[in-house]
Each structure stands twice: as structure tokens, then as C-alpha cells.
C-alpha atoms as a PDB file:
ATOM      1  CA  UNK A   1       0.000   0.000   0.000  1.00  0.00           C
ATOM      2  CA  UNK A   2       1.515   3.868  -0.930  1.00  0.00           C
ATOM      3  CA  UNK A   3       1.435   6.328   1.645  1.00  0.00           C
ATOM      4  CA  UNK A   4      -0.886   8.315   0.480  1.00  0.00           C
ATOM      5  CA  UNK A   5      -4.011   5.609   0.435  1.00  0.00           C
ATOM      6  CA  UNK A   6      -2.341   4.554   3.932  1.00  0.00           C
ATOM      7  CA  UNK A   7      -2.608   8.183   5.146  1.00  0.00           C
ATOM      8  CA  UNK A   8      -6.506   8.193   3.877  1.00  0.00           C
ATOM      9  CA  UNK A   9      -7.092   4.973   5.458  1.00  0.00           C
ATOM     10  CA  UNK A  10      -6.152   5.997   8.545  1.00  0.00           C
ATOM     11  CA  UNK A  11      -7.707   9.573   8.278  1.00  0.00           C
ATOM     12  CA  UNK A  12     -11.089   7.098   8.549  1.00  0.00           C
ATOM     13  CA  UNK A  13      -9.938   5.413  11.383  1.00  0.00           C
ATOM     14  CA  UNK A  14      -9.196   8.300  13.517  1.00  0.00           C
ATOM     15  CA  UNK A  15     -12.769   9.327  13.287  1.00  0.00           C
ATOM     16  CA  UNK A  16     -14.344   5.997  13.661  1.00  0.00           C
ATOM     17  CA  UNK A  17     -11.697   5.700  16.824  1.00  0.00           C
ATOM     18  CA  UNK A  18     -13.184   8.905  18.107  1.00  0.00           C
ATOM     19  CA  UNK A  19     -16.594   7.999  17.930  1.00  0.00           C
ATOM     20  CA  UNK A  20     -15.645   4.260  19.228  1.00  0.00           C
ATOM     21  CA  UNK A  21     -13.575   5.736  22.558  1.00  0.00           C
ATOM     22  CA  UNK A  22     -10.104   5.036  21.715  1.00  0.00           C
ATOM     23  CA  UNK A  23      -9.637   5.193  25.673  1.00  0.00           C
ATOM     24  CA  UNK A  24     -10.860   1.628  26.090  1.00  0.00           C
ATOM     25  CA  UNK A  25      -9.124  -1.475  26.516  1.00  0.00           C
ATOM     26  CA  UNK A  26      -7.784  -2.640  23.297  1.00  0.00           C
ATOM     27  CA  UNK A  27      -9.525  -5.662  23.264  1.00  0.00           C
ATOM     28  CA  UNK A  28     -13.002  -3.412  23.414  1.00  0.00           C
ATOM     29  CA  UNK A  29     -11.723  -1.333  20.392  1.00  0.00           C
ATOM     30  CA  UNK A  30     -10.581  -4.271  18.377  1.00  0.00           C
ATOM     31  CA  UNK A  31     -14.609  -6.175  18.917  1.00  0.00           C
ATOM     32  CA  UNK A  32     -15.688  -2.876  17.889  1.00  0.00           C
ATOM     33  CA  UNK A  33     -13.783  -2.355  14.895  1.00  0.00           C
ATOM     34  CA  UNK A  34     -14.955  -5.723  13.819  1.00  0.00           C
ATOM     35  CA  UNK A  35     -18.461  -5.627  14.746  1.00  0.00           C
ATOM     36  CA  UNK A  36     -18.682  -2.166  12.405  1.00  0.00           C
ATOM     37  CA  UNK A  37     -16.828  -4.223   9.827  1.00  0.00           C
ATOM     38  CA  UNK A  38     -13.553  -1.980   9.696  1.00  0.00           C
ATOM     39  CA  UNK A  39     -11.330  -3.985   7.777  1.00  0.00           C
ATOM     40  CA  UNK A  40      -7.708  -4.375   9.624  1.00  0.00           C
ATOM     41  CA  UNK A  41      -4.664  -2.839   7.882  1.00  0.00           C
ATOM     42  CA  UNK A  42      -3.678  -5.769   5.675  1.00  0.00           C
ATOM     43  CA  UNK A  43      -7.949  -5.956   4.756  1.00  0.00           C
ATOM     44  CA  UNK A  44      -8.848  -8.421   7.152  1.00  0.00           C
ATOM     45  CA  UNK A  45     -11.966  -8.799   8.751  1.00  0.00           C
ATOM     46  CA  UNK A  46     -11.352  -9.616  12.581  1.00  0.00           C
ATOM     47  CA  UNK A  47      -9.429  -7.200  14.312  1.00  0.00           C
ATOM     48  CA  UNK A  48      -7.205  -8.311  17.647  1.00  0.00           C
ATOM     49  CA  UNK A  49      -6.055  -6.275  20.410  1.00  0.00           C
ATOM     50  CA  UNK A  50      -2.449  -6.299  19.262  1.00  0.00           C
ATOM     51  CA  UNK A  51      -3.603  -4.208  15.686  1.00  0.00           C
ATOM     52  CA  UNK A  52      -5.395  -2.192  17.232  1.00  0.00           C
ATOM     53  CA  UNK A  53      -2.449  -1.083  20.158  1.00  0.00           C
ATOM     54  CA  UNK A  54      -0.611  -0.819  16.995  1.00  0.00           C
ATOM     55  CA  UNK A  55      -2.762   1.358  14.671  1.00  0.00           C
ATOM     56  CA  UNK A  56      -3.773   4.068  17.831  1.00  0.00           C
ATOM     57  CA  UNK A  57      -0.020   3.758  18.662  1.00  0.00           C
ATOM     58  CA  UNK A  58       0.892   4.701  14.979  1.00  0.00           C
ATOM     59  CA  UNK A  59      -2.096   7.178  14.873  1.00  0.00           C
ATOM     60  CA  UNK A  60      -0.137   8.722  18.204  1.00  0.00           C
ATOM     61  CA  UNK A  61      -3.826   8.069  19.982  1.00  0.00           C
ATOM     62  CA  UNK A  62      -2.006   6.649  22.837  1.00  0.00           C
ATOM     63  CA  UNK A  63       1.399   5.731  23.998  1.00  0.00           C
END
């Protein structure tokens, strides 16, 4: 994937983060990811906690 359809991709994940409460335990983020149908970075379907650390981490959403 270029940068620049990474950079949109995760311009739509900061939003739906926002909305979800990226505060939460990872694990609560990652079922709600996948219950909205958000596909993971590599277009998966079933997000994990560990993606999801790593996408707000990337995102600089938390630490």
C-alpha cells in the first residue's frame, strides 16, 4: 500500500476511533472495529487487540 491511500485509510480510522472511545481497553476497540466491519490494515476482517495497540499507537492516539 503507498502512503498516500495509507494516510486516507487511517484519516477514517481516527474518526471511527473517536466515535468508538479510543480510551478503552484494546480488546473493546478491536470487537468494535470488527463488529462495524472496519477492515484491519492488511484488509482483514477480525481485528485483535495487538492491531489495534498498533494502529492508535501509529495514529499517536495513545502511547
Amino acid at each position: 500500500m503507498n502512503t498516500e491511500a495509507a494516510a486516507a485509510r487511517d484519516a477514517g480510522l481516527i474518526d471511527i476511533l473517536t466515535e468508538i472511545g479510543w480510551e478503552q481497553p484494546y480488546k473493546d476497540i478491536a470487537e468494535q472495529l470488527t463488529e462495524r466491519g472496519v477492515p484491519t490494515p492488511r484488509g482483514g476482517d477480525t481485528w485483535n487487540a495487538m492491531t489495534a495497540m498498533r494502529v492508535l499507537k501509529r495514529l499517536g492516539l495513545r502511547q
